[in-house]
Every structure is written in C-alpha cells, then in structure tokens.
N, C-alpha and C. Protein backbone atom coordinates (compact mmCIF):
# COMPACT_ATOMS: atom_id res chain seq x y z
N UNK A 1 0.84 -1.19 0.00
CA UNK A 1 0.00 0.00 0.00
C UNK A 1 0.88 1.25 0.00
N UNK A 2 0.74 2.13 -0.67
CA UNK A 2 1.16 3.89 -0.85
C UNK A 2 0.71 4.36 0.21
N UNK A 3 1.54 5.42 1.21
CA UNK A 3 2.00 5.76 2.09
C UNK A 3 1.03 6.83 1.64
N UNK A 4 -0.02 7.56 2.28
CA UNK A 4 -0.74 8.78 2.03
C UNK A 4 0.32 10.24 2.23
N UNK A 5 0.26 11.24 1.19
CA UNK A 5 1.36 11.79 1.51
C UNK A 5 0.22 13.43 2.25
N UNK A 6 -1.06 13.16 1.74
CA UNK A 6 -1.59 14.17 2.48
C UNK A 6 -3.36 14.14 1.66
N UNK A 7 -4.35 14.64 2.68
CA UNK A 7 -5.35 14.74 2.22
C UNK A 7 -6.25 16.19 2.00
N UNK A 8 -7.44 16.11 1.46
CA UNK A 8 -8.10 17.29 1.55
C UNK A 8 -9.36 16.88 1.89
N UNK A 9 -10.17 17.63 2.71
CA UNK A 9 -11.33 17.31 3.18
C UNK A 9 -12.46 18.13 2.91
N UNK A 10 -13.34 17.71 2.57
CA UNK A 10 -14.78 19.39 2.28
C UNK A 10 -16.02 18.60 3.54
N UNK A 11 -16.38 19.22 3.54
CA UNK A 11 -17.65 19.22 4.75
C UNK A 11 -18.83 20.51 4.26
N UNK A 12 -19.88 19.77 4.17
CA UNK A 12 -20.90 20.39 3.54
C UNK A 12 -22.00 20.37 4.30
N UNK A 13 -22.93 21.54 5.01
CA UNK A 13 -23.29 21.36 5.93
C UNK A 13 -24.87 22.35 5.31
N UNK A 14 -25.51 22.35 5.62
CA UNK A 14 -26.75 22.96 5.84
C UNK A 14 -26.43 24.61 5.27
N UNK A 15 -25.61 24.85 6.24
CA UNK A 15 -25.18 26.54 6.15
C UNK A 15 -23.49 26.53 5.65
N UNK A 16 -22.73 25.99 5.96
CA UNK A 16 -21.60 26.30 5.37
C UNK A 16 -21.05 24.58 4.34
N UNK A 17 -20.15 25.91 3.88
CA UNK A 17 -19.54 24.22 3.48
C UNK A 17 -17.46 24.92 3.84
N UNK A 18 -16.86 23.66 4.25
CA UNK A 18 -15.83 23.92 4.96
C UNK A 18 -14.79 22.89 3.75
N UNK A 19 -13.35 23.70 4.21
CA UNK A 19 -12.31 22.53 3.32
C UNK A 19 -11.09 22.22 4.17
N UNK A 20 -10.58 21.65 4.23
CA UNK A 20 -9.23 21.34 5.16
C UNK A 20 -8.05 20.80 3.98
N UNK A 21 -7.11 21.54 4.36
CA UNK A 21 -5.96 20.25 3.92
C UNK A 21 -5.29 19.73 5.04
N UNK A 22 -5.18 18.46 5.14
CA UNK A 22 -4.37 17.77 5.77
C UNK A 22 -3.09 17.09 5.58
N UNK A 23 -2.17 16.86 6.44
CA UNK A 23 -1.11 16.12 6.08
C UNK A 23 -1.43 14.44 6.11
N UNK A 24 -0.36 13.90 5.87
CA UNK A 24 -0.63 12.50 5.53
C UNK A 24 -1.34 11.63 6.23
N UNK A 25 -0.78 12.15 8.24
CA UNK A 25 -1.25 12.05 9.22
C UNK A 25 -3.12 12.21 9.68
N UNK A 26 -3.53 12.85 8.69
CA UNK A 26 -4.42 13.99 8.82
C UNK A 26 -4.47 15.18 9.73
N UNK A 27 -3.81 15.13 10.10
CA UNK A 27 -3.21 16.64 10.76
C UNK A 27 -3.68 18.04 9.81
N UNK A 28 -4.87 18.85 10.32
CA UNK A 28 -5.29 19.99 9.45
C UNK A 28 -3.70 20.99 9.21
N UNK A 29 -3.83 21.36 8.39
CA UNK A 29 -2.59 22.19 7.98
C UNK A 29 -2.88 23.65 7.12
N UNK A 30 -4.41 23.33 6.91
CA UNK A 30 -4.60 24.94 6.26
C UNK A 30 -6.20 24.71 6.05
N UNK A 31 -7.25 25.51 6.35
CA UNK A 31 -8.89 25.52 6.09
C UNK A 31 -9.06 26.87 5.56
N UNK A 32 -10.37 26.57 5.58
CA UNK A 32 -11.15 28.10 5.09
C UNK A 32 -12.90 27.47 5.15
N UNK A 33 -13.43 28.29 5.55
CA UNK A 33 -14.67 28.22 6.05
C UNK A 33 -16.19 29.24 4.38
N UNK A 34 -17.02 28.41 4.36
CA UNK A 34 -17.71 29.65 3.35
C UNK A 34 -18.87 29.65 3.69
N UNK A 35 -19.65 30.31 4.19
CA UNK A 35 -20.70 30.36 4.45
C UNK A 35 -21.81 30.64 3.14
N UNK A 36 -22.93 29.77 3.17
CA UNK A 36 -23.75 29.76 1.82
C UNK A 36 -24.67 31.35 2.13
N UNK A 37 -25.46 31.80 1.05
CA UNK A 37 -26.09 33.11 1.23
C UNK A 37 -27.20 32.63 1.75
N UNK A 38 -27.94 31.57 2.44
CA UNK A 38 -29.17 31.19 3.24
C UNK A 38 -28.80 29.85 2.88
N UNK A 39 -29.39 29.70 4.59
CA UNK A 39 -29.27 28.00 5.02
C UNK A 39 -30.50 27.20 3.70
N UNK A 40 -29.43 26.35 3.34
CA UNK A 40 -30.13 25.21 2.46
C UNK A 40 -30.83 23.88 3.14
N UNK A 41 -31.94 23.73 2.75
CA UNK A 41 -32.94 22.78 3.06
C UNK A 41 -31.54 21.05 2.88
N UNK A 42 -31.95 20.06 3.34
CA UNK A 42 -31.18 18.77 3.27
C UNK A 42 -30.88 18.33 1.83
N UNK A 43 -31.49 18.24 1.54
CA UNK A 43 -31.42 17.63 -0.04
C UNK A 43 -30.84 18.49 -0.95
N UNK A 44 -30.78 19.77 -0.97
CA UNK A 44 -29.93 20.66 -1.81
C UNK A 44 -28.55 20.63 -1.21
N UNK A 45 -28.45 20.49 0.27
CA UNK A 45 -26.82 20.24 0.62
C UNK A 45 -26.39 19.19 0.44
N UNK A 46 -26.95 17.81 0.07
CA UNK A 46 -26.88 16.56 -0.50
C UNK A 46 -26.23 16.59 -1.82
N UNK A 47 -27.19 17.60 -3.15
CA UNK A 47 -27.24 17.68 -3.93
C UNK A 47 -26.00 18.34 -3.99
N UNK A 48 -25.18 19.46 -2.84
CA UNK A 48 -24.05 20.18 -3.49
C UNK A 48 -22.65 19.11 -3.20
N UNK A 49 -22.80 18.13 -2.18
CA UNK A 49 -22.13 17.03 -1.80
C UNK A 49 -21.74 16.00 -3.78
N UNK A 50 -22.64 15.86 -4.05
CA UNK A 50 -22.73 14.86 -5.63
C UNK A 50 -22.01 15.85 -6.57
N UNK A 51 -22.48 17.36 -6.53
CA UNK A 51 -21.68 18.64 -7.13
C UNK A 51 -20.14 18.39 -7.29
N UNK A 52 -20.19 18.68 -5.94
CA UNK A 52 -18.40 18.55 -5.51
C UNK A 52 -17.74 17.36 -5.81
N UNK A 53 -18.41 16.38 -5.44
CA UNK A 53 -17.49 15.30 -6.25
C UNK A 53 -17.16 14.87 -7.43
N UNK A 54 -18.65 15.19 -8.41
CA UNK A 54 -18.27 15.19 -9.77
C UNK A 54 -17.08 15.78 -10.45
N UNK A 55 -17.28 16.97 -9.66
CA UNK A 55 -16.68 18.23 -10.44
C UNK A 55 -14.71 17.79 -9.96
N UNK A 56 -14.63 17.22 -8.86
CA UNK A 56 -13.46 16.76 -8.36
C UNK A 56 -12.76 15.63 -9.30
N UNK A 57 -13.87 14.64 -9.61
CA UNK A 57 -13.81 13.27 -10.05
C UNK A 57 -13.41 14.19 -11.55
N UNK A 58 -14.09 14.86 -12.24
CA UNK A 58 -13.54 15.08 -13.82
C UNK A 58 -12.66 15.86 -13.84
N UNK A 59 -11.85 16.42 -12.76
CA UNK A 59 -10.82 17.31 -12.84
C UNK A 59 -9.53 16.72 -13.28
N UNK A 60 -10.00 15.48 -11.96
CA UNK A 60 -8.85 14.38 -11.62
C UNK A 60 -8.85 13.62 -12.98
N UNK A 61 -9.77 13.41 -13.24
CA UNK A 61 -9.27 12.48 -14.70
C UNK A 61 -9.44 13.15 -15.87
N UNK A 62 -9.71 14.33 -16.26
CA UNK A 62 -8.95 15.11 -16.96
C UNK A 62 -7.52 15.20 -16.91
N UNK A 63 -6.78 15.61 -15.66
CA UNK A 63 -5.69 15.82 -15.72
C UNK A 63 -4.42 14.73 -15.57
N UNK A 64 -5.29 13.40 -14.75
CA UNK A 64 -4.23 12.22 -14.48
C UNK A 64 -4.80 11.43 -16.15
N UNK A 65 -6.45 11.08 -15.94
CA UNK A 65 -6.15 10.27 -17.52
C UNK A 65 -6.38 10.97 -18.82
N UNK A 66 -6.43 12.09 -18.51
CA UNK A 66 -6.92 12.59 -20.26
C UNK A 66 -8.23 12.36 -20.71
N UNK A 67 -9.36 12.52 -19.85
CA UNK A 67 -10.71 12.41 -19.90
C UNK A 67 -11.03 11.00 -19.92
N UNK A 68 -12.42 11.28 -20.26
CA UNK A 68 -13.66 10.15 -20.60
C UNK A 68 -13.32 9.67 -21.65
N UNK A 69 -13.06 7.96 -22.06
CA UNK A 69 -13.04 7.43 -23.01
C UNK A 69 -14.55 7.16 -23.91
N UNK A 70 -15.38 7.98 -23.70
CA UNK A 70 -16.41 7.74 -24.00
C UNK A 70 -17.36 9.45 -23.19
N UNK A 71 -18.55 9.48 -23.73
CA UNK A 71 -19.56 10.43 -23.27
C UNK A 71 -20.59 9.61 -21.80
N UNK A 72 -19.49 8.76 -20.94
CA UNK A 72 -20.23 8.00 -19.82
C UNK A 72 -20.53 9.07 -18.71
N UNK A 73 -20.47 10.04 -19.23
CA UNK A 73 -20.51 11.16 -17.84
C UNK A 73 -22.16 12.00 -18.24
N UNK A 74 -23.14 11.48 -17.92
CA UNK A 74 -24.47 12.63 -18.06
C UNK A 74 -24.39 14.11 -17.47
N UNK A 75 -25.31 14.89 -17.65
CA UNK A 75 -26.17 15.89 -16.89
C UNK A 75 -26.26 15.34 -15.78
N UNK A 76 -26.12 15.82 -14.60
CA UNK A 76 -26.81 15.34 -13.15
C UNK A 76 -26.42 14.27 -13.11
N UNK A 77 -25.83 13.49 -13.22
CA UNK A 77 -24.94 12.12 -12.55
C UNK A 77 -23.70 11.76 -12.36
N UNK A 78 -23.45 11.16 -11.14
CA UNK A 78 -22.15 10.92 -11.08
C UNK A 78 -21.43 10.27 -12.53
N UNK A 79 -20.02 10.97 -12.73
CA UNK A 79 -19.43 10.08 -13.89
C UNK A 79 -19.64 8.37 -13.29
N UNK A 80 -19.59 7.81 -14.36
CA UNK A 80 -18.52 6.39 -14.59
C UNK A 80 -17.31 5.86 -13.92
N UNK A 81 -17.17 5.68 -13.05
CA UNK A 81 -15.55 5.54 -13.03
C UNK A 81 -15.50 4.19 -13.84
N UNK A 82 -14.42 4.19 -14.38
CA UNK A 82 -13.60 3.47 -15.30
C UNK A 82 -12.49 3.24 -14.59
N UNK A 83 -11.90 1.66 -14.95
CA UNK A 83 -10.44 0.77 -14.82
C UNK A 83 -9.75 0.55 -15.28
C-alpha cells in the first residue's frame, strides 16, 4: 500500500460548506470556512455534496487520464468511473 502523503477534506453542511488540507497524518494544515447566502434545506446540501465530487472526479481524470473514453458522464450524474 502507498504511504498517504496528504489529504483534503470538504464538509458540507446545511449553512456552510468547509475545506481542510491535511497532512498524511491527517493533521489539518490549512482551512477556510464559506458560508452559503441562506441555510439550504437537506437535499440541496446533498445535492451540493454529488456537485463537488463530480466536479473533483472530472478534474482528476482530466488531468491524471486525459478524460472520458467515451460520453459515460451525463447531466446530473455521477461520472462512470472506469479501470
């Protein structure tokens, strides 16, 4: 197993949504806090939870694989992951 050399964390909450970086340890090492412009009902902070990861998930494989081998990524759904 690969030795974690450090993480990042988001926390998405009703009223804010929060980010951490951590070291490998998880030891916080730098945040920032954002408060939304009115507290969001559950399911829209759900909905910004699926947001954030998409948007994470096609960054990451944009830049590590060179996209989608295919159009497996819809409107409103999580991509595909692919192996």
């Amino acid at each position: 197993m690969n030795p974690v050399e450090g993480k990042i964390v988001i926390d998405v909450s009703r009223k804010y949504v929060s980010i951490f970086r951590c070291d490998g340890e998880g030891k916080v090492v730098d945040e920032d806090h954002f408060a939304h412009p009115f507290r969001l009902d559950r399911q829209d902070a759900i909905g910004e939870v699926v947001d954030l990861y998409s948007f994470i998930y096609d960054w990451l494989n944009d830049t590590i694989n060179g996209g989608y081998p295919d159009d497996s990524a819809r409107e409103g759904e999580p991509p595909a992951k692919t192996e």
